[in-house]
N, C-alpha and C. Protein backbone atom coordinates (compact mmCIF):
# COMPACT_ATOMS: atom_id res chain seq x y z
N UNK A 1 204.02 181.75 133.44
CA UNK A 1 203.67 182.21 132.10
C UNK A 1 204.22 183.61 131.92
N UNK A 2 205.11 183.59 131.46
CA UNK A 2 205.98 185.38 130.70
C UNK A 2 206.08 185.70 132.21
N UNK A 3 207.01 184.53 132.97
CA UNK A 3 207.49 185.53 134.54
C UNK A 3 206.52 185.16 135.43
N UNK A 4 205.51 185.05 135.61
CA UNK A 4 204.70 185.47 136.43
C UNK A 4 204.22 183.94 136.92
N UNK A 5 204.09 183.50 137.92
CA UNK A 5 203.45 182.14 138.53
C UNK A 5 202.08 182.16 138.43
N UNK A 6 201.27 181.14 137.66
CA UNK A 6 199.97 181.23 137.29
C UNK A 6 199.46 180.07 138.12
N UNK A 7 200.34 178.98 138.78
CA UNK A 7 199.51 178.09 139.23
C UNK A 7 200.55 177.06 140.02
N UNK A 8 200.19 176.57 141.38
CA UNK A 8 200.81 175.78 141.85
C UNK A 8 200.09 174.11 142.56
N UNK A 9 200.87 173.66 142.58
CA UNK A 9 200.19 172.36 142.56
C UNK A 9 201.43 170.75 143.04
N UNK A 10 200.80 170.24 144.35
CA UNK A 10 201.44 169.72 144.92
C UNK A 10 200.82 167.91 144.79
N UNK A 11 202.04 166.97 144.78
CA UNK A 11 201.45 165.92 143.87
C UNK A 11 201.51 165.84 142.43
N UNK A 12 202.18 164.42 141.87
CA UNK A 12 203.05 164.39 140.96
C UNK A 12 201.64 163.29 139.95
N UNK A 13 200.45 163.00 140.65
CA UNK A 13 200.10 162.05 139.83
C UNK A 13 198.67 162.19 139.17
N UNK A 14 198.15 163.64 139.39
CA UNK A 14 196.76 163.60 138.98
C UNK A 14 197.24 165.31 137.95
N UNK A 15 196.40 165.46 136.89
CA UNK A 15 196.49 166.38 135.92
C UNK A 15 195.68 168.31 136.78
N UNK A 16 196.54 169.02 136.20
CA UNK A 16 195.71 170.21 137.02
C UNK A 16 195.92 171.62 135.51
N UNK A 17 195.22 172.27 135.88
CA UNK A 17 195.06 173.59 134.73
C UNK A 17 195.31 174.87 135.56
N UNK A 18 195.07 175.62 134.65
CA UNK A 18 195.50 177.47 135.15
C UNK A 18 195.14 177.90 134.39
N UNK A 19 194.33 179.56 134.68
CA UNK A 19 193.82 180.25 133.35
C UNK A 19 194.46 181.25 132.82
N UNK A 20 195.56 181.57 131.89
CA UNK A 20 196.04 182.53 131.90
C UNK A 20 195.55 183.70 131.24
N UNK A 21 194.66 184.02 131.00
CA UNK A 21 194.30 184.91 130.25
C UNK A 21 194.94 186.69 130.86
N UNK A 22 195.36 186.58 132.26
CA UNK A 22 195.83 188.18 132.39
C UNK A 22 197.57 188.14 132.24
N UNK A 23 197.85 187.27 131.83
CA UNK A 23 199.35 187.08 131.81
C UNK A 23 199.61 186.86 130.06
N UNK A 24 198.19 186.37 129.54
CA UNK A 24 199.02 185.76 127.99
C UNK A 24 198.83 187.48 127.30
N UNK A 25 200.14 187.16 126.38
CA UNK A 25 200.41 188.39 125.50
C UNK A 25 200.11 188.27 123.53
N UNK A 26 199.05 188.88 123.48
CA UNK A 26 198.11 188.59 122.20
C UNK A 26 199.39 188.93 121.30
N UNK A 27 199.36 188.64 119.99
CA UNK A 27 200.06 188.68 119.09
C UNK A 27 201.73 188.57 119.15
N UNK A 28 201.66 187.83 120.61
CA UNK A 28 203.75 188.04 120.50
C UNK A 28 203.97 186.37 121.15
N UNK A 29 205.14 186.61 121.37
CA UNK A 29 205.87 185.04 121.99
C UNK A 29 205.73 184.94 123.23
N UNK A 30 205.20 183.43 123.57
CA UNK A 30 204.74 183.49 125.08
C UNK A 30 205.69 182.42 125.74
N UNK A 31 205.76 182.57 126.41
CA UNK A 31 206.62 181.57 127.30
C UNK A 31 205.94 181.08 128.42
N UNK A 32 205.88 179.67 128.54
CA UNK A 32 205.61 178.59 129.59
C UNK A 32 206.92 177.76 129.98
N UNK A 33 207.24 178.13 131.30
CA UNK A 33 207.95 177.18 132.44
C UNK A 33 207.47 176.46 133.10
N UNK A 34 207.57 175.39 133.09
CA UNK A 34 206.92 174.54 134.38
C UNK A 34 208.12 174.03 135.26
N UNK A 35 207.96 174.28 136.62
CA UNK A 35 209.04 173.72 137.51
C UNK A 35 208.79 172.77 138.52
N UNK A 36 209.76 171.38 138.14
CA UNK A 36 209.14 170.39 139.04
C UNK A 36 210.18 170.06 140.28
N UNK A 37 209.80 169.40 141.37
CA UNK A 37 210.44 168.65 142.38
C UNK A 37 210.23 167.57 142.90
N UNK A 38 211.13 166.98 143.00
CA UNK A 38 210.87 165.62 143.62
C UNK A 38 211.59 164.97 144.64
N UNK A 39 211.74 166.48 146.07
CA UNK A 39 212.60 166.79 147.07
C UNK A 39 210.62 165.46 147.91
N UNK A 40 211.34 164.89 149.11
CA UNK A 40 210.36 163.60 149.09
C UNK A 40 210.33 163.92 150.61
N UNK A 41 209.12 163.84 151.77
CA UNK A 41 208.90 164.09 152.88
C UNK A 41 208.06 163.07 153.35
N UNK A 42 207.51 163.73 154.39
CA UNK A 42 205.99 162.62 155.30
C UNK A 42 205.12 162.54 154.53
N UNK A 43 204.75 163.34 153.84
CA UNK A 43 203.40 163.92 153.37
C UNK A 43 203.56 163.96 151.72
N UNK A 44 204.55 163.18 150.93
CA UNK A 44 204.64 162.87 149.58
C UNK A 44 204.11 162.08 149.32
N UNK A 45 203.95 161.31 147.67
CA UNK A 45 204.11 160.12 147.68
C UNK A 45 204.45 159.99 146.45
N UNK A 46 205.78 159.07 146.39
CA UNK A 46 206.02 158.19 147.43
C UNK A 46 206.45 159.06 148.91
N UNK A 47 206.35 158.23 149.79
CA UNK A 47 206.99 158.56 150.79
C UNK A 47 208.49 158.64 151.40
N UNK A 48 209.53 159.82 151.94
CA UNK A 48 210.56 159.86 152.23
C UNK A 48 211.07 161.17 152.68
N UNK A 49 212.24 161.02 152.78
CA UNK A 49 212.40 162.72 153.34
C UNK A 49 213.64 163.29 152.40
N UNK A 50 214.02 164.46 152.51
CA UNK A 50 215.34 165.48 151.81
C UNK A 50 216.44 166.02 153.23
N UNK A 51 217.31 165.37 152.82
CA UNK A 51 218.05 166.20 154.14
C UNK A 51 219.23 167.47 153.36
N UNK A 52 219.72 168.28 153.78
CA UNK A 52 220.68 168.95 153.10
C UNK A 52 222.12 168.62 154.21
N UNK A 53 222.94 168.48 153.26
CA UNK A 53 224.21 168.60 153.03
C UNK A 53 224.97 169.67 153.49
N UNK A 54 226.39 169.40 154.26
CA UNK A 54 226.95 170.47 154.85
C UNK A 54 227.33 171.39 153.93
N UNK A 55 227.52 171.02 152.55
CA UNK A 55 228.12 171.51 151.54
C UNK A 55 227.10 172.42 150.22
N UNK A 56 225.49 172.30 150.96
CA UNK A 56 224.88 172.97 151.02
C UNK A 56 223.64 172.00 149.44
N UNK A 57 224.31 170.81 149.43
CA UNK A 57 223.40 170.35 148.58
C UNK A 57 222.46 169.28 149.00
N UNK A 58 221.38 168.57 148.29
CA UNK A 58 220.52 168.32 149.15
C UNK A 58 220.48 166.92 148.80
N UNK A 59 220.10 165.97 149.31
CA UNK A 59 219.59 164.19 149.05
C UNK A 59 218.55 163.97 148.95
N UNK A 60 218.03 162.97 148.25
CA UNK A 60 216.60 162.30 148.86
C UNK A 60 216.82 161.02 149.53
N UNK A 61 216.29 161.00 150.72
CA UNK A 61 216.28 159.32 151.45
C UNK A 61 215.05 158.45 151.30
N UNK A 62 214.68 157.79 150.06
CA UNK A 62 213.37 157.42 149.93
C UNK A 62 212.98 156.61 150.94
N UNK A 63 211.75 155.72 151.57
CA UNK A 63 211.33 154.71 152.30
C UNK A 63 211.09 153.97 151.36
N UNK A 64 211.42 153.63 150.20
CA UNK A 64 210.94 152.77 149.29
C UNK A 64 212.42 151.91 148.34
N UNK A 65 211.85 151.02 147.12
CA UNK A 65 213.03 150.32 147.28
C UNK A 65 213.13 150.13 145.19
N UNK A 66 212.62 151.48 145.16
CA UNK A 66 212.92 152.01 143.71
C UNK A 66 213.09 153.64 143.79
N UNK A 67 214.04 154.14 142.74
CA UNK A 67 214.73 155.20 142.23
C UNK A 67 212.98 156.49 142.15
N UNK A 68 213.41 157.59 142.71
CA UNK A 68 212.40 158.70 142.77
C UNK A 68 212.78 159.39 141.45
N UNK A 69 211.82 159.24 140.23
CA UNK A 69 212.23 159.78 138.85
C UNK A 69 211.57 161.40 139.26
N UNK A 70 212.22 162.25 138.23
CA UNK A 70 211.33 163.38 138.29
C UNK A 70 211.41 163.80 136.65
N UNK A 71 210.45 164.93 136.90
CA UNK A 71 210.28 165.16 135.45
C UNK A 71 209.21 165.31 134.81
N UNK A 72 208.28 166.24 133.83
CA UNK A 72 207.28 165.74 132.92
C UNK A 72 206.94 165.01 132.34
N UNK A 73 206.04 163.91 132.56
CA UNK A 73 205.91 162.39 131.73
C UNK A 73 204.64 162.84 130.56
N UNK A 74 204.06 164.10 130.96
CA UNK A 74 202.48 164.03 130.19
C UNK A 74 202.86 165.01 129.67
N UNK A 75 201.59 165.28 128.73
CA UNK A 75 201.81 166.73 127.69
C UNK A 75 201.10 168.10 128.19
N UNK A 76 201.30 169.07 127.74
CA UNK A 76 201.17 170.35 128.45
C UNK A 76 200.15 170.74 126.91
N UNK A 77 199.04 171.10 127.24
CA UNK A 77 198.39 171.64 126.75
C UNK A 77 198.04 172.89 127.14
N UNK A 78 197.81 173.63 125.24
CA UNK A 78 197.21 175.39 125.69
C UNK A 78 195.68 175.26 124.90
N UNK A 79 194.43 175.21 125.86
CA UNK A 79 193.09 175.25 125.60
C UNK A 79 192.67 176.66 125.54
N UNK A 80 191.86 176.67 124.34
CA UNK A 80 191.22 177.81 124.29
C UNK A 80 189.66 177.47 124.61
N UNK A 81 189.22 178.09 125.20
CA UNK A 81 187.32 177.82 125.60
C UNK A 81 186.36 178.83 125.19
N UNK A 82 185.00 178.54 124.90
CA UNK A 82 184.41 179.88 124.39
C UNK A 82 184.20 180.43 125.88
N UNK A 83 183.62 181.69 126.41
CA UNK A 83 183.50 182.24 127.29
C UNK A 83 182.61 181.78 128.03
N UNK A 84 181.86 181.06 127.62
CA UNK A 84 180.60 180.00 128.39
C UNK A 84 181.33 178.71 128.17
N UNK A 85 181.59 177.83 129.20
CA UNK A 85 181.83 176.36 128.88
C UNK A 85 181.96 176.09 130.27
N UNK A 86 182.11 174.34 129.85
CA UNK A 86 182.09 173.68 130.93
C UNK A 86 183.47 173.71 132.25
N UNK A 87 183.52 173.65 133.24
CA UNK A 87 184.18 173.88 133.93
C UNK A 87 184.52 172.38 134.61
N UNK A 88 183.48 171.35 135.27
CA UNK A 88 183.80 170.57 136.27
C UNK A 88 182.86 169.39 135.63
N UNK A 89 182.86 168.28 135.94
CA UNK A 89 181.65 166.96 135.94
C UNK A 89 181.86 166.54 137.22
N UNK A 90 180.98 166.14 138.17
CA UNK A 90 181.24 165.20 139.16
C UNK A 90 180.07 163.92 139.04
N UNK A 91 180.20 162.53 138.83
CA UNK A 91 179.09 161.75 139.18
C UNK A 91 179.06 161.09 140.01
N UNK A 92 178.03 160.35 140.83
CA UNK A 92 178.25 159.34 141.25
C UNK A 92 176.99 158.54 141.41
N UNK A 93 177.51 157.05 141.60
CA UNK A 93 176.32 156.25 141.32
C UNK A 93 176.18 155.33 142.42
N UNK A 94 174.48 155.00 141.89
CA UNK A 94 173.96 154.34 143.43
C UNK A 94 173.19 153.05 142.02
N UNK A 95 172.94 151.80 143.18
CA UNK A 95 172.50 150.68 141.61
C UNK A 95 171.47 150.67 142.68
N UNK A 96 169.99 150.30 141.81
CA UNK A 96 168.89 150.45 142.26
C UNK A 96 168.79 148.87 141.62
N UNK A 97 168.09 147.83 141.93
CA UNK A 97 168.07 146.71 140.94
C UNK A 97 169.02 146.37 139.76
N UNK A 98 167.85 146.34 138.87
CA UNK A 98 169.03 146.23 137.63
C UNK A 98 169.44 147.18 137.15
N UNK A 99 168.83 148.54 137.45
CA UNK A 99 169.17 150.13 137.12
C UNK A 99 169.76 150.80 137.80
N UNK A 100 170.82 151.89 137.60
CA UNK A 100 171.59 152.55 137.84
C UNK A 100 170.96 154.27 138.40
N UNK A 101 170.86 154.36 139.18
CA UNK A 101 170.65 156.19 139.10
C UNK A 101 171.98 157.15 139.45
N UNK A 102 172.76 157.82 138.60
CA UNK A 102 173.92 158.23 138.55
C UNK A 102 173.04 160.01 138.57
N UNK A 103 173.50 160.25 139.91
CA UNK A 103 173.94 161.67 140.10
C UNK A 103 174.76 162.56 139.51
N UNK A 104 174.33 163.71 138.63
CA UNK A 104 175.75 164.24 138.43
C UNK A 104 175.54 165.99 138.58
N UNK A 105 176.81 166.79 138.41
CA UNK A 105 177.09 168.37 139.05
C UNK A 105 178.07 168.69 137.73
N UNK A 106 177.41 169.64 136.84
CA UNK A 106 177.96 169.74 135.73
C UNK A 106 178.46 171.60 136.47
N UNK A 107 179.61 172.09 136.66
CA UNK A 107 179.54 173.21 136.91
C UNK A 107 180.01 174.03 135.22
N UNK A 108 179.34 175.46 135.46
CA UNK A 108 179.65 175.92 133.85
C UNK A 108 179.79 177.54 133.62
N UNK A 109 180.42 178.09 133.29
CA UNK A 109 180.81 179.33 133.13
C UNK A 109 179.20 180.19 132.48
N UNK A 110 178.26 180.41 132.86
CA UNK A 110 177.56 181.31 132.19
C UNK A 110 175.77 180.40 132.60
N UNK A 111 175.09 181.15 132.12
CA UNK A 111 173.82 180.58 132.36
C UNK A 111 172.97 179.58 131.29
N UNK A 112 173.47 179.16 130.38
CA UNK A 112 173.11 178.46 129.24
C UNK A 112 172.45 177.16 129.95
N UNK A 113 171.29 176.05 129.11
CA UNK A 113 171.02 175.00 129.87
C UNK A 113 172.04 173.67 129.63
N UNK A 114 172.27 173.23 130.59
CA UNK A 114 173.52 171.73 130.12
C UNK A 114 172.60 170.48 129.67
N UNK A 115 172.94 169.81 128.42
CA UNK A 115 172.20 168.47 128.22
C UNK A 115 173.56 167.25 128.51
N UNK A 116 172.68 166.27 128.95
CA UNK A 116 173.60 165.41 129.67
C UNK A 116 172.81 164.29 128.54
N UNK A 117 173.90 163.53 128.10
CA UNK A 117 173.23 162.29 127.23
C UNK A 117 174.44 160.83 127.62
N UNK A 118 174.15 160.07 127.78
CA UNK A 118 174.80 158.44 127.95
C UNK A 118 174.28 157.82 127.17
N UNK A 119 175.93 157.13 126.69
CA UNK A 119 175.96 156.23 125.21
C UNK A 119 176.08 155.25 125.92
N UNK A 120 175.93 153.69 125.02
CA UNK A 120 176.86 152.47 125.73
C UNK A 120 178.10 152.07 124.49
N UNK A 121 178.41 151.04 124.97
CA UNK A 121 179.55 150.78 124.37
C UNK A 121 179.12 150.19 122.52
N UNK A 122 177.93 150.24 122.45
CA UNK A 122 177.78 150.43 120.59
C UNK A 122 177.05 151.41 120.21
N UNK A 123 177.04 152.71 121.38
CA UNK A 123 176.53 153.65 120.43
C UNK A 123 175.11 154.07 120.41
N UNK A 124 175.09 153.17 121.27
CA UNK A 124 173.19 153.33 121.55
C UNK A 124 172.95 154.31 122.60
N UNK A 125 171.80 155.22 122.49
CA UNK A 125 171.56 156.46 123.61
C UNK A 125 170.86 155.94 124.50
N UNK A 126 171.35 155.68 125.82
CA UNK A 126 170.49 155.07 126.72
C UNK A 126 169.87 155.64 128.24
N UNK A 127 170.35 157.50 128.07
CA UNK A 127 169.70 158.03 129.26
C UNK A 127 170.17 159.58 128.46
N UNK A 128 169.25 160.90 128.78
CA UNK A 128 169.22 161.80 128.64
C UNK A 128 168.57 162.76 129.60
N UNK A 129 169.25 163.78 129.48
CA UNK A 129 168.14 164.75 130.73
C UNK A 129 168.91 166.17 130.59
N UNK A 130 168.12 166.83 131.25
CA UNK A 130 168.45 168.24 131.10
C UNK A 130 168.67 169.18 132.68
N UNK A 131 169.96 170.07 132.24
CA UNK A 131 170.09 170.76 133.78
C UNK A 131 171.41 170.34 134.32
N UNK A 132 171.89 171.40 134.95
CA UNK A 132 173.11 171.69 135.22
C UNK A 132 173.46 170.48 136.56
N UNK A 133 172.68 170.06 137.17
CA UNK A 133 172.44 169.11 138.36
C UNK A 133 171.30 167.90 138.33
N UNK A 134 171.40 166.85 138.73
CA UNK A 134 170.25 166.15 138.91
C UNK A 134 170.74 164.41 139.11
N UNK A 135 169.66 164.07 138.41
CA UNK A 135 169.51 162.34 138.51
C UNK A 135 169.12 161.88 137.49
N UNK A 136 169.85 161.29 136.70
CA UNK A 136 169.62 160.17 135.52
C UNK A 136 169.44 159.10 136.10
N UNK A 137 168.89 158.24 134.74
CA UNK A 137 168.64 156.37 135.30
C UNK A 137 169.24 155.86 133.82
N UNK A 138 169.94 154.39 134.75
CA UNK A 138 170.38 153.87 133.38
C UNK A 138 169.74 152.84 133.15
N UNK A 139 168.73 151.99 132.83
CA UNK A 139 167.79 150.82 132.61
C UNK A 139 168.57 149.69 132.23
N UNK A 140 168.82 148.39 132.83
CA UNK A 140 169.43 147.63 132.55
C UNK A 140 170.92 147.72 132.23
N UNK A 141 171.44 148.80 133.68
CA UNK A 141 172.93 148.86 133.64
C UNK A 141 173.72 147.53 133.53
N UNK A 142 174.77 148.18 132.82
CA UNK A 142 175.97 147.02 132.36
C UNK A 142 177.22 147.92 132.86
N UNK A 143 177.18 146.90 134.65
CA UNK A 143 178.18 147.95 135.52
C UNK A 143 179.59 147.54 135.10
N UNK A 144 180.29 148.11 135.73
CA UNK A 144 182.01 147.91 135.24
C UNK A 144 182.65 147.25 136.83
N UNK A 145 183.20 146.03 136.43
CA UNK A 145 183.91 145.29 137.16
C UNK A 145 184.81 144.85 137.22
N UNK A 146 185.91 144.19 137.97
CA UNK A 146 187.24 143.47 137.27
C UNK A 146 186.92 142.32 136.65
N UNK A 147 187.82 142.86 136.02
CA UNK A 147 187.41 141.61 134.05
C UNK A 147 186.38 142.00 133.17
N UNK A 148 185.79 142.81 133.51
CA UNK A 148 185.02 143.31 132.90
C UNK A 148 184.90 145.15 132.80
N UNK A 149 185.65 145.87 132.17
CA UNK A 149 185.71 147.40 132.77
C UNK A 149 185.06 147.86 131.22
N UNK A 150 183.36 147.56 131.55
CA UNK A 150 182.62 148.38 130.84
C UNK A 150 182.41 149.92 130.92
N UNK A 151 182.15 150.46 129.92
CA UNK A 151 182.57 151.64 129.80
C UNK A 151 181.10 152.65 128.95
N UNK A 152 180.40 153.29 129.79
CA UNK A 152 179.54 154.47 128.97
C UNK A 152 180.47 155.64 129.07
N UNK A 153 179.69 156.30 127.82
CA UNK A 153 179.93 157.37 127.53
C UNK A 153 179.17 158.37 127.49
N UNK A 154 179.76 159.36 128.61
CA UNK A 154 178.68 160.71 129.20
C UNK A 154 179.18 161.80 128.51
N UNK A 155 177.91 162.67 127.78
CA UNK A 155 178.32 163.30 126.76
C UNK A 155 177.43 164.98 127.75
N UNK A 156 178.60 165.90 128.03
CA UNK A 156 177.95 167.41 128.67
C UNK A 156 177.88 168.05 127.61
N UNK A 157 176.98 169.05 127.35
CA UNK A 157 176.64 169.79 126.08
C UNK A 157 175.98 171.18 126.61
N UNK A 158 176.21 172.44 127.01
CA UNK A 158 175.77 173.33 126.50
C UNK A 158 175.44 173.80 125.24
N UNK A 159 174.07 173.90 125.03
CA UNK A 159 173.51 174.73 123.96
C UNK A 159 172.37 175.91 124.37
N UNK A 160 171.90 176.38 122.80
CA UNK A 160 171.29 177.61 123.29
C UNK A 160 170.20 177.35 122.30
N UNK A 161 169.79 178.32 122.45
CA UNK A 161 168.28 178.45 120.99
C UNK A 161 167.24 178.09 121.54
N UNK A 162 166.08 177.92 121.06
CA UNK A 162 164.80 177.48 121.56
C UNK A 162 164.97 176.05 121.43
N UNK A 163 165.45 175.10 120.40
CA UNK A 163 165.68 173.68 120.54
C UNK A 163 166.85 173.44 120.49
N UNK A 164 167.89 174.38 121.28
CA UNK A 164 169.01 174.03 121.80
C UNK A 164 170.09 173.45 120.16
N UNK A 165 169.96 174.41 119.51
CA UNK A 165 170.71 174.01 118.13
C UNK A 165 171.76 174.43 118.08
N UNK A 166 172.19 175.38 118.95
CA UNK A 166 173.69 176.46 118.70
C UNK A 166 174.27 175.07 119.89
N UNK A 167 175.17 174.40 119.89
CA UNK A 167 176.52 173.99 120.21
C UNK A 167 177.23 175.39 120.99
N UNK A 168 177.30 175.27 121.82
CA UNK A 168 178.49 176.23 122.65
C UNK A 168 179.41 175.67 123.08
N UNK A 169 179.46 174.67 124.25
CA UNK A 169 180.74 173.72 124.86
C UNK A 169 180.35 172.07 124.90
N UNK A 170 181.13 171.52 124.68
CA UNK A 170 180.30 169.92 124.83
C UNK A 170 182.04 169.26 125.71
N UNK A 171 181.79 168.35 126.49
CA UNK A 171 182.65 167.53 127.22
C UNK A 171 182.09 166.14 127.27
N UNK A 172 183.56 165.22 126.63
CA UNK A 172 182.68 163.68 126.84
C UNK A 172 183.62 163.23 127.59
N UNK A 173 183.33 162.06 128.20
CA UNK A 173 184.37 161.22 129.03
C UNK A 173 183.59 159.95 128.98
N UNK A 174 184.68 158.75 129.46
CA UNK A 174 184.51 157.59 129.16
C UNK A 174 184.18 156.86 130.66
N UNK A 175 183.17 156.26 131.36
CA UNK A 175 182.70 156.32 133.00
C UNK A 175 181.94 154.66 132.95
N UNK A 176 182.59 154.44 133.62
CA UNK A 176 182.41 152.99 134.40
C UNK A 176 181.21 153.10 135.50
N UNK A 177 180.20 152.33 135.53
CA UNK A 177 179.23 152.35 136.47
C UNK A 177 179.30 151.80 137.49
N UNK A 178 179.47 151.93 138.89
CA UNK A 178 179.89 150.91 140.29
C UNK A 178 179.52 151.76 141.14
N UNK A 179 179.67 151.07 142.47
CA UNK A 179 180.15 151.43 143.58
C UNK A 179 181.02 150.68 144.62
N UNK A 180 182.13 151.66 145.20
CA UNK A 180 182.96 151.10 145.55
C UNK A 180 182.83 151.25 146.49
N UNK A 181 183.50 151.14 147.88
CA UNK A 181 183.42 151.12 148.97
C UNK A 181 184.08 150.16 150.06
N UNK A 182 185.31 150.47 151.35
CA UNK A 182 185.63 149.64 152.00
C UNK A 182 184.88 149.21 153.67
N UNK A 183 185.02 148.03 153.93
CA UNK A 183 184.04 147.94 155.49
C UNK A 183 185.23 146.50 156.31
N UNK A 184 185.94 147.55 156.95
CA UNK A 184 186.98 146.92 157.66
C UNK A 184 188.07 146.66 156.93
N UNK A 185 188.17 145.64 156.26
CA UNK A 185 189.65 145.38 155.49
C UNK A 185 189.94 144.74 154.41
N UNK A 186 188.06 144.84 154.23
CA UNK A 186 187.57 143.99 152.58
C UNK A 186 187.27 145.39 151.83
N UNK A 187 187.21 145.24 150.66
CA UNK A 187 186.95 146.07 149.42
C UNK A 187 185.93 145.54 148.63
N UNK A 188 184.94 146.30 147.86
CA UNK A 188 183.57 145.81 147.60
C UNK A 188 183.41 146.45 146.60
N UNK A 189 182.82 145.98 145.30
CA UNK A 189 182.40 146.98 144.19
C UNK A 189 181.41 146.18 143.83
N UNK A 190 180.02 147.29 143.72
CA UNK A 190 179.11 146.90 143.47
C UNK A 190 178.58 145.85 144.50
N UNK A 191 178.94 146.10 145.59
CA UNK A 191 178.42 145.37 146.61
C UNK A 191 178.83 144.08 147.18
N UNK A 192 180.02 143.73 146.01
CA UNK A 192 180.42 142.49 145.85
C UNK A 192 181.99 142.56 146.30
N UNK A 193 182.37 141.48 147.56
CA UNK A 193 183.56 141.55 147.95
C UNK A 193 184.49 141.11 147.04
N UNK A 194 185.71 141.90 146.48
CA UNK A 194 186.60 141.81 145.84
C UNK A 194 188.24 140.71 146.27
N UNK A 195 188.18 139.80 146.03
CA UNK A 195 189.47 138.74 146.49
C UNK A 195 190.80 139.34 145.42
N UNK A 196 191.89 140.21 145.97
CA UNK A 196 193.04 140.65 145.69
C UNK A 196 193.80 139.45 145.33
N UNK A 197 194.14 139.06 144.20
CA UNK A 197 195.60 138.11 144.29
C UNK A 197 197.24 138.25 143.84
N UNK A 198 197.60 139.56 143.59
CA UNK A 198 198.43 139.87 143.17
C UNK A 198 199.02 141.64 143.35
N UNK A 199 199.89 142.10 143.01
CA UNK A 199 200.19 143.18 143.01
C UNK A 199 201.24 143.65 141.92
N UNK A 200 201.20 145.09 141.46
CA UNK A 200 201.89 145.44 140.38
C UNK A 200 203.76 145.64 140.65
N UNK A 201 204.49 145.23 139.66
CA UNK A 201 206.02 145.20 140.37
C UNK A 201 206.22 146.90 140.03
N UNK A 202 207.36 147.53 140.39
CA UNK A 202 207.86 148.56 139.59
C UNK A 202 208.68 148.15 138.32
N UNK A 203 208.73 149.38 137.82
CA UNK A 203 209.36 148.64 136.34
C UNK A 203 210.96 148.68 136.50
N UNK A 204 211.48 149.34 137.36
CA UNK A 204 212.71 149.24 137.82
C UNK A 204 213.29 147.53 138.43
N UNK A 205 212.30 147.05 139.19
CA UNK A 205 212.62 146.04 139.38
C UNK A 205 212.56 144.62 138.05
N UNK A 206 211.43 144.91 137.43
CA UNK A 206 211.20 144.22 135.88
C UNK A 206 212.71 144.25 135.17
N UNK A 207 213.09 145.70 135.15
CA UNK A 207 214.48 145.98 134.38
C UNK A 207 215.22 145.46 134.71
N UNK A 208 215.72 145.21 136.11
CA UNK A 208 216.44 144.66 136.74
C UNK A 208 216.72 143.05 136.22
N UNK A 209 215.56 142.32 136.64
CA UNK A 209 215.09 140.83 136.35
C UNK A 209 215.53 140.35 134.82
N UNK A 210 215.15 141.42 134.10
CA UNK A 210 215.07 141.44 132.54
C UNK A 210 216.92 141.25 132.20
N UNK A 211 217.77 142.06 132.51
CA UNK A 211 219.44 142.13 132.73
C UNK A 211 219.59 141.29 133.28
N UNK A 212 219.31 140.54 134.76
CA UNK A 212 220.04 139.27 135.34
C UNK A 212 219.90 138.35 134.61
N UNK A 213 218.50 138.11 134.11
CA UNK A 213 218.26 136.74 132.83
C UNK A 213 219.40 137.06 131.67
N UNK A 214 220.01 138.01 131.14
CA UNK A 214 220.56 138.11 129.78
C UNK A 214 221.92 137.66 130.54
């Protein structure tokens, strides 16, 4: 950001942020670089290595049997936050009978109280509670499975006031209820062993298939 490296980050497939606030320049032109690589080792993935060249340039030797793209595929956003807001969600869930008790760790910039509320998929409020940490219950969970990837909606809300009327930061996300878990060489969600029958192609190879047919 304007020169200066605000953030680094290794791994091409999960989203990451940076705060610039001692680098951004109020009222003038700012500049964002982002610089990517897709030089490929032990410890990438995909997996492969980079060798260099006598001539001082470099290769990739993938272990794999499609083309290593590089590049920005997603969008680069500039967030502004009020000075109190949410920072992190973590949940996780355990199924008690037919009910759900989902743990969650709301972390948050400032001391305000966090309200935690869960929708279902028409809108109906079906668990609420208060506090930056704790244990909700969902009564007659409707867990998310294959073929079925039901979906609540967990709504974080800092507010303030005596009945919490001032809005400060709110975060929603869209959260599937399960548990997953492997035990030897089976895979289990929701307790229930999962039978694999297929696997996804690359689209390089699709392209491929798609040209030999024409």
């Amino acid at each position: 950001m304007n020169g200066k490296e605000v953030a680094f980050h290794r791994g091409g497939f999960l989203p990451f942020n940076a705060p610039i606030n001692d680098v951004l320049l109020p009222n003038q032109t700012n500049k964002v670089v982002v610089r990517l690589n897709n030089e490929l080792s032990a410890t990438t993935l995909p997996v492969g290595k980079t060798v260099t060249k006598k001539n001082g340039r470099k290769m990739v030797k993938p272990f794999f049997d499609f083309f290593n793209y590089a590049g920005l595929q997603r969008s680069v956003w500039l967030v502004a936050t009020p000075t109190e807001s949410i920072v992190d969600v973590t949940v996780n869930h355990r199924i008690a009978g037919k009910d759900a008790q989902v743990a969650y760790d709301v972390q948050t910039i400032g001391s305000c109280e966090v309200h935690v509320e869960v929708f279902d998929e028409e809108g109906t409020r079906v668990a609420a509670v208060e506090g930056k940490k704790g244990v909700l219950a969902i009564e007659n969970v409707h867990l998310w499975k294959p073929l079925d990837a039901y979906l609540y909606t967990f709504r974080f809300s800092i507010r303030n006031g005596e009945q919490g009327e001032q809005l400060i930061d709110e975060y929603e996300e869209d959260i599937g209820v399960r548990t997953v878990y492997v035990d030897g060489n089976k895979l289990y969600i929701n307790n229930e062993e999962v039978y694999w029958t297929g696997y996804g192609e690359q689209m390089d190879l699709e392209i491929k298939e798609e040209h030999s047919a024409d």
